[in-house]
N, C-alpha and C. Protein backbone atom coordinates (compact mmCIF):
# COMPACT_ATOMS: atom_id res chain seq x y z
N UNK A 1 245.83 195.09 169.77
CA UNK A 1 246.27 193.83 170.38
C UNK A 1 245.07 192.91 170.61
N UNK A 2 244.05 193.55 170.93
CA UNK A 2 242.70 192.49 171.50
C UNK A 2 242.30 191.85 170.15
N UNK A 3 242.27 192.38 168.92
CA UNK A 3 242.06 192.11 167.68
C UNK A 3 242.71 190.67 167.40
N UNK A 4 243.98 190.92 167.55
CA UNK A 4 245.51 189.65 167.25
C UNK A 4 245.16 188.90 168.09
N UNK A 5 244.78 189.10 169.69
CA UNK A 5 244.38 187.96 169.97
C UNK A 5 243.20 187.21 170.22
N UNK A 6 241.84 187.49 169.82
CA UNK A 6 240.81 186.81 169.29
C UNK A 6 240.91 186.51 168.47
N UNK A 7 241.57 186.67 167.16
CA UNK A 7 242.22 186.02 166.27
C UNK A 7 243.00 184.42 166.31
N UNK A 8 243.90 184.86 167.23
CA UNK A 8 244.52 183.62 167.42
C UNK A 8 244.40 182.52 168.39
N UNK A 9 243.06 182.49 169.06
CA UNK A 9 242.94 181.65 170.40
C UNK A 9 242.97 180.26 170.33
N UNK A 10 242.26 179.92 168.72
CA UNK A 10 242.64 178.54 168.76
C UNK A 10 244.28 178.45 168.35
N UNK A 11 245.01 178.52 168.34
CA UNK A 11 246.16 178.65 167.88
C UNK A 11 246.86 178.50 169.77
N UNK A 12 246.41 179.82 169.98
CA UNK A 12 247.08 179.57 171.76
C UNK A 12 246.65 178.60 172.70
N UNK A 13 245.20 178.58 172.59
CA UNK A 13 244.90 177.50 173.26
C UNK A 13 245.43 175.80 173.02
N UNK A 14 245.84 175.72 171.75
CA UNK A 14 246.69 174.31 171.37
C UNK A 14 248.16 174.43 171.68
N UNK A 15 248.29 175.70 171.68
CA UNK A 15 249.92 176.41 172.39
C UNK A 15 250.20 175.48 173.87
N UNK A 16 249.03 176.10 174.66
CA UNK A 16 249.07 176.23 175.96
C UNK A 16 248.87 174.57 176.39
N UNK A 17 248.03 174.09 175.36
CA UNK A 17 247.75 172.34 176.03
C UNK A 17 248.72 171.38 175.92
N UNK A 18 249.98 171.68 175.45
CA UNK A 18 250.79 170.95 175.10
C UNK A 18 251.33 171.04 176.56
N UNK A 19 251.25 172.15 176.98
CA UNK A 19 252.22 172.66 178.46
C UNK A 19 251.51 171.56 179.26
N UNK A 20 250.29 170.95 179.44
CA UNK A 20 248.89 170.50 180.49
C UNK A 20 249.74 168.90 180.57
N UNK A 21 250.45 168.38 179.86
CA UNK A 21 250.69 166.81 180.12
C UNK A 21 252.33 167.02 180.75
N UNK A 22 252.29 166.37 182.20
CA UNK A 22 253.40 165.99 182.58
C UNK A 22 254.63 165.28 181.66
N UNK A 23 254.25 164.49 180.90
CA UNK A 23 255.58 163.80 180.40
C UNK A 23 255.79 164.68 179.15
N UNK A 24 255.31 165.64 178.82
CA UNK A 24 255.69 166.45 177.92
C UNK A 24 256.85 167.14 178.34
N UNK A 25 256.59 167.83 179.64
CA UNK A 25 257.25 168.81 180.33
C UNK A 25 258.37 168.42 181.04
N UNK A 26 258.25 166.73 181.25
CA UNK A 26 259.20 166.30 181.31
C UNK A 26 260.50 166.18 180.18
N UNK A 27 259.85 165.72 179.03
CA UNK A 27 261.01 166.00 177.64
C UNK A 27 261.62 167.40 177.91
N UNK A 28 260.37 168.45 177.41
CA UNK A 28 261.54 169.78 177.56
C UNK A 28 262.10 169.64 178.44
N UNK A 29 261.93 169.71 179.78
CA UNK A 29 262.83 169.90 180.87
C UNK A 29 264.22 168.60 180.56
N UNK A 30 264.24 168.19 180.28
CA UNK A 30 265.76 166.69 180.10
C UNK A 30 266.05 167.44 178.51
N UNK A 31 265.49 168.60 177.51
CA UNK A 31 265.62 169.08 176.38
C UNK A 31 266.66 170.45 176.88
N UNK A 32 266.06 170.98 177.96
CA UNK A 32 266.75 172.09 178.21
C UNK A 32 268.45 172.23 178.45
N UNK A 33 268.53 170.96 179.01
CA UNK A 33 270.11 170.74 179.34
C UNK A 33 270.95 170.38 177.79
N UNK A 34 270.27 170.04 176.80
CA UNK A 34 270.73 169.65 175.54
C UNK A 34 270.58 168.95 174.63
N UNK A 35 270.82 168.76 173.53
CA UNK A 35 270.21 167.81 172.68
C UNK A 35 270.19 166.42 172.73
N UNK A 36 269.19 165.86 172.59
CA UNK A 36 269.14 164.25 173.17
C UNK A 36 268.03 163.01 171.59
N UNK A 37 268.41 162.08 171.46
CA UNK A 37 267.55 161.60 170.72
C UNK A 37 266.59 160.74 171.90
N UNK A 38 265.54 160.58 171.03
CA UNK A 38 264.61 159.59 171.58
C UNK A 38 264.85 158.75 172.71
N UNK A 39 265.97 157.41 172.45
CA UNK A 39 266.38 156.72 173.23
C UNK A 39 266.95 157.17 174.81
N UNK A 40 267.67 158.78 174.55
CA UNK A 40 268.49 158.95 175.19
C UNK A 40 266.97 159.86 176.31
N UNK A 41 266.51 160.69 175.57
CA UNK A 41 265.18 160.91 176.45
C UNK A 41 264.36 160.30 177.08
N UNK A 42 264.01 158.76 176.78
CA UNK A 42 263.28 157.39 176.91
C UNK A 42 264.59 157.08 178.32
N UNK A 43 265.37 157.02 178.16
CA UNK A 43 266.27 156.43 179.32
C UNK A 43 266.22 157.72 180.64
N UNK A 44 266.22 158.90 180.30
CA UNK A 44 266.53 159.73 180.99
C UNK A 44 264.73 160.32 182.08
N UNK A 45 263.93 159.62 181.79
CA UNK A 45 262.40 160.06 182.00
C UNK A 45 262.02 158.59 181.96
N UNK A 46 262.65 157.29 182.35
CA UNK A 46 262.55 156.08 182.65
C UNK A 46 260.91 155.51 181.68
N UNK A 47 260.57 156.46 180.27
CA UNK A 47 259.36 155.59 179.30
C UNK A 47 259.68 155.34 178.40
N UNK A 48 259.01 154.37 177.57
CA UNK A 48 259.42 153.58 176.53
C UNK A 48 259.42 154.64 175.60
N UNK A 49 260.71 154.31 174.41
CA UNK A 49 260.93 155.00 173.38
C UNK A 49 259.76 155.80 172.30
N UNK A 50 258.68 154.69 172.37
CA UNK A 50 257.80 154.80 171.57
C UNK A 50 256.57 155.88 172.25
N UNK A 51 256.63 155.92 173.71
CA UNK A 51 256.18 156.79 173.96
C UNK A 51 256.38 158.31 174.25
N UNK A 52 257.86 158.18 173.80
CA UNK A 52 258.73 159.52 173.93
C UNK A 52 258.31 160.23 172.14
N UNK A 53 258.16 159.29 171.41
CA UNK A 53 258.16 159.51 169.65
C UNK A 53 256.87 160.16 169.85
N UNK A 54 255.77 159.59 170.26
CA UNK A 54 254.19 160.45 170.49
C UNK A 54 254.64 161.36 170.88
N UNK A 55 255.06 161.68 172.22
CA UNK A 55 254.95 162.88 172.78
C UNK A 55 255.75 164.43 171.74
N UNK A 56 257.02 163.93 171.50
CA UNK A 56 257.82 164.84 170.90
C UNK A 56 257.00 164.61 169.06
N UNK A 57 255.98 164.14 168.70
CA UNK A 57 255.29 164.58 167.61
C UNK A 57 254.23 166.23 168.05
N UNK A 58 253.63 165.75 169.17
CA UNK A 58 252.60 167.04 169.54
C UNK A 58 253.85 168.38 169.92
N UNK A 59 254.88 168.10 170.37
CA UNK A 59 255.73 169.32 170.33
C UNK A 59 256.31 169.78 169.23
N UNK A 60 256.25 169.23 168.21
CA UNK A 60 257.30 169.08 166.83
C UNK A 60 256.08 170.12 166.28
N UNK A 61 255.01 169.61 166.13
CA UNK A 61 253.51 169.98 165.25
C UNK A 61 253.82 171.31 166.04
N UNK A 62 253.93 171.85 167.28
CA UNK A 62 253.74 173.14 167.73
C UNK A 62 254.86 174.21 167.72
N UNK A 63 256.02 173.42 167.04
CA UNK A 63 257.45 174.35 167.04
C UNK A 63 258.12 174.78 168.38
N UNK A 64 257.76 173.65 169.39
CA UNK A 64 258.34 173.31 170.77
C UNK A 64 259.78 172.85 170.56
N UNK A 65 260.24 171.92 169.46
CA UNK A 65 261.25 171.20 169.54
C UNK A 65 261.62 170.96 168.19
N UNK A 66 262.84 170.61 167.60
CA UNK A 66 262.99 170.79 166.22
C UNK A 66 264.31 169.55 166.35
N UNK A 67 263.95 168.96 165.41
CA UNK A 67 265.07 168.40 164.83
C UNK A 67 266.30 168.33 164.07
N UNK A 68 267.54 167.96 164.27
CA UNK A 68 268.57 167.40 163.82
C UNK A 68 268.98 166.46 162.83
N UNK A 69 269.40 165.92 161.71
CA UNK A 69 269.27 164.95 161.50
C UNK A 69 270.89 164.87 160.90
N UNK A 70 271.51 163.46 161.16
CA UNK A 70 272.96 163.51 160.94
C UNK A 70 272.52 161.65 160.98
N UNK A 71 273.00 161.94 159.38
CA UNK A 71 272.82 160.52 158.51
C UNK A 71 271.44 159.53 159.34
N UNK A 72 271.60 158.89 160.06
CA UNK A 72 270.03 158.18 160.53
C UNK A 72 269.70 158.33 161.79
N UNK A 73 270.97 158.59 162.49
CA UNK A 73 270.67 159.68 163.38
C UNK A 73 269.73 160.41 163.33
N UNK A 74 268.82 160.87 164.21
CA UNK A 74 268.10 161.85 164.48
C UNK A 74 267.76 162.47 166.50
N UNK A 75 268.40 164.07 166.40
CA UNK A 75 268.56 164.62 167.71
C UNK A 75 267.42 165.31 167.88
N UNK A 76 266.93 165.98 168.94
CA UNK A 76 265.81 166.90 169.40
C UNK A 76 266.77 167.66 169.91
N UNK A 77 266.15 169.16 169.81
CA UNK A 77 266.00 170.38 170.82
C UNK A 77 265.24 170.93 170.64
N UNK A 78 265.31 172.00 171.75
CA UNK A 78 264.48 172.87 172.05
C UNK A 78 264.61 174.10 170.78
N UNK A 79 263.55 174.17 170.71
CA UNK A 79 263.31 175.31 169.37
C UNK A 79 263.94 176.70 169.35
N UNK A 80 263.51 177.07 170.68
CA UNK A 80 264.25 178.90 170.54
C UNK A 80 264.17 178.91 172.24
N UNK A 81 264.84 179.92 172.79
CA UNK A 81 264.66 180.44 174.24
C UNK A 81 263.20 180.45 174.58
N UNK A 82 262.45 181.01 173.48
CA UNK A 82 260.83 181.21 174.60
C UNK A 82 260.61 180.26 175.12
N UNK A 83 260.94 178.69 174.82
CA UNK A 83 260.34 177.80 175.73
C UNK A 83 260.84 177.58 177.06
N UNK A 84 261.83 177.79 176.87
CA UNK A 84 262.42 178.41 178.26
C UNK A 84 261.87 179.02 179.37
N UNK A 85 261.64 180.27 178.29
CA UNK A 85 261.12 181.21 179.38
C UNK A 85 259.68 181.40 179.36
N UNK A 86 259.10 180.54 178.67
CA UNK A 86 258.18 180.21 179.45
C UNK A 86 257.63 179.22 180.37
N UNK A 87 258.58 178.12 180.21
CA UNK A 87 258.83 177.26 181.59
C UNK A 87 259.43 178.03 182.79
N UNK A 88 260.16 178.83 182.77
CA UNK A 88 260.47 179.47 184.27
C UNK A 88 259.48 180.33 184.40
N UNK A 89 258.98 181.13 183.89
CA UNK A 89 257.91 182.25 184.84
C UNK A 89 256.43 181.28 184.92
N UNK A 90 256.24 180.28 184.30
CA UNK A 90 255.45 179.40 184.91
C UNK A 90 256.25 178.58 186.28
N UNK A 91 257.05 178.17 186.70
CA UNK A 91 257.61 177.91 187.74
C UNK A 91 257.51 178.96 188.79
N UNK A 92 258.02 180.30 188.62
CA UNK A 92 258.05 180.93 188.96
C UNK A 92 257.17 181.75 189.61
N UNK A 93 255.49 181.64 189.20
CA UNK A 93 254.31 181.78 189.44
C UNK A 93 253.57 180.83 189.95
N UNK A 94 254.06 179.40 189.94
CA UNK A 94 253.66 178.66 190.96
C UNK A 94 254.11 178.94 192.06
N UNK A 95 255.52 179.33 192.24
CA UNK A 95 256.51 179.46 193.55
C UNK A 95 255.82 180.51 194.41
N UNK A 96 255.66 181.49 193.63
CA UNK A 96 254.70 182.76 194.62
C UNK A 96 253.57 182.38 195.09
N UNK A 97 252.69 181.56 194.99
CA UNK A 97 251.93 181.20 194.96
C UNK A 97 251.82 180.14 196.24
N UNK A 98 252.48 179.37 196.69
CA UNK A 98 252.90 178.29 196.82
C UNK A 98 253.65 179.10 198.52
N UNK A 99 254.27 180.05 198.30
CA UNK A 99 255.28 180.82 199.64
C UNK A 99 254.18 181.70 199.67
């Protein structure tokens, strides 16, 4: 295991920095409840569209969030459960922390 992961640190460490910006974590979190396009994320996290398109590129590049596409339409979600769960036991480890 120590092998696999000195191997992969730059890989985790670009993992992990995506988690470091608030309005990121804001998308997943308004992602978790369901699929949303741009606009509808931009309205729901009160920033401009265009700054919702940056953000959900650095999650896209990391396989955070994956796209939909239905004719010009285009939806976001969340990629698989791990992001999930790794937003709650990071919550969850602040909370202990914190009580």
């Amino acid at each position: 295991m120590r092998v696999q992961f000195q191997d992969n640190l730059n890989h985790l460490a670009s993992f992990f920095k995506v988690f470091s910006d608030e309005t990121r974590l804001r998308i997943l979190d308004s992602l978790l409840s369901g699929d949303k396009c741009v606009g509808d994320i931009a309205s729901v996290l009160g920033i401009s569209p265009s700054a919702v398109s940056h953000q959900l590129k650095s999650l896209r590049d990391l396989n955070l969030v994956k796209t939909i596409k239905n004719g010009q339409n285009v939806t976001y979600s969340i990629t698989d459960e791990h992001i999930r769960i790794i937003l709650e036991y990071g919550l969850e480890h602040i909370k202990e922390k914190i009580v």
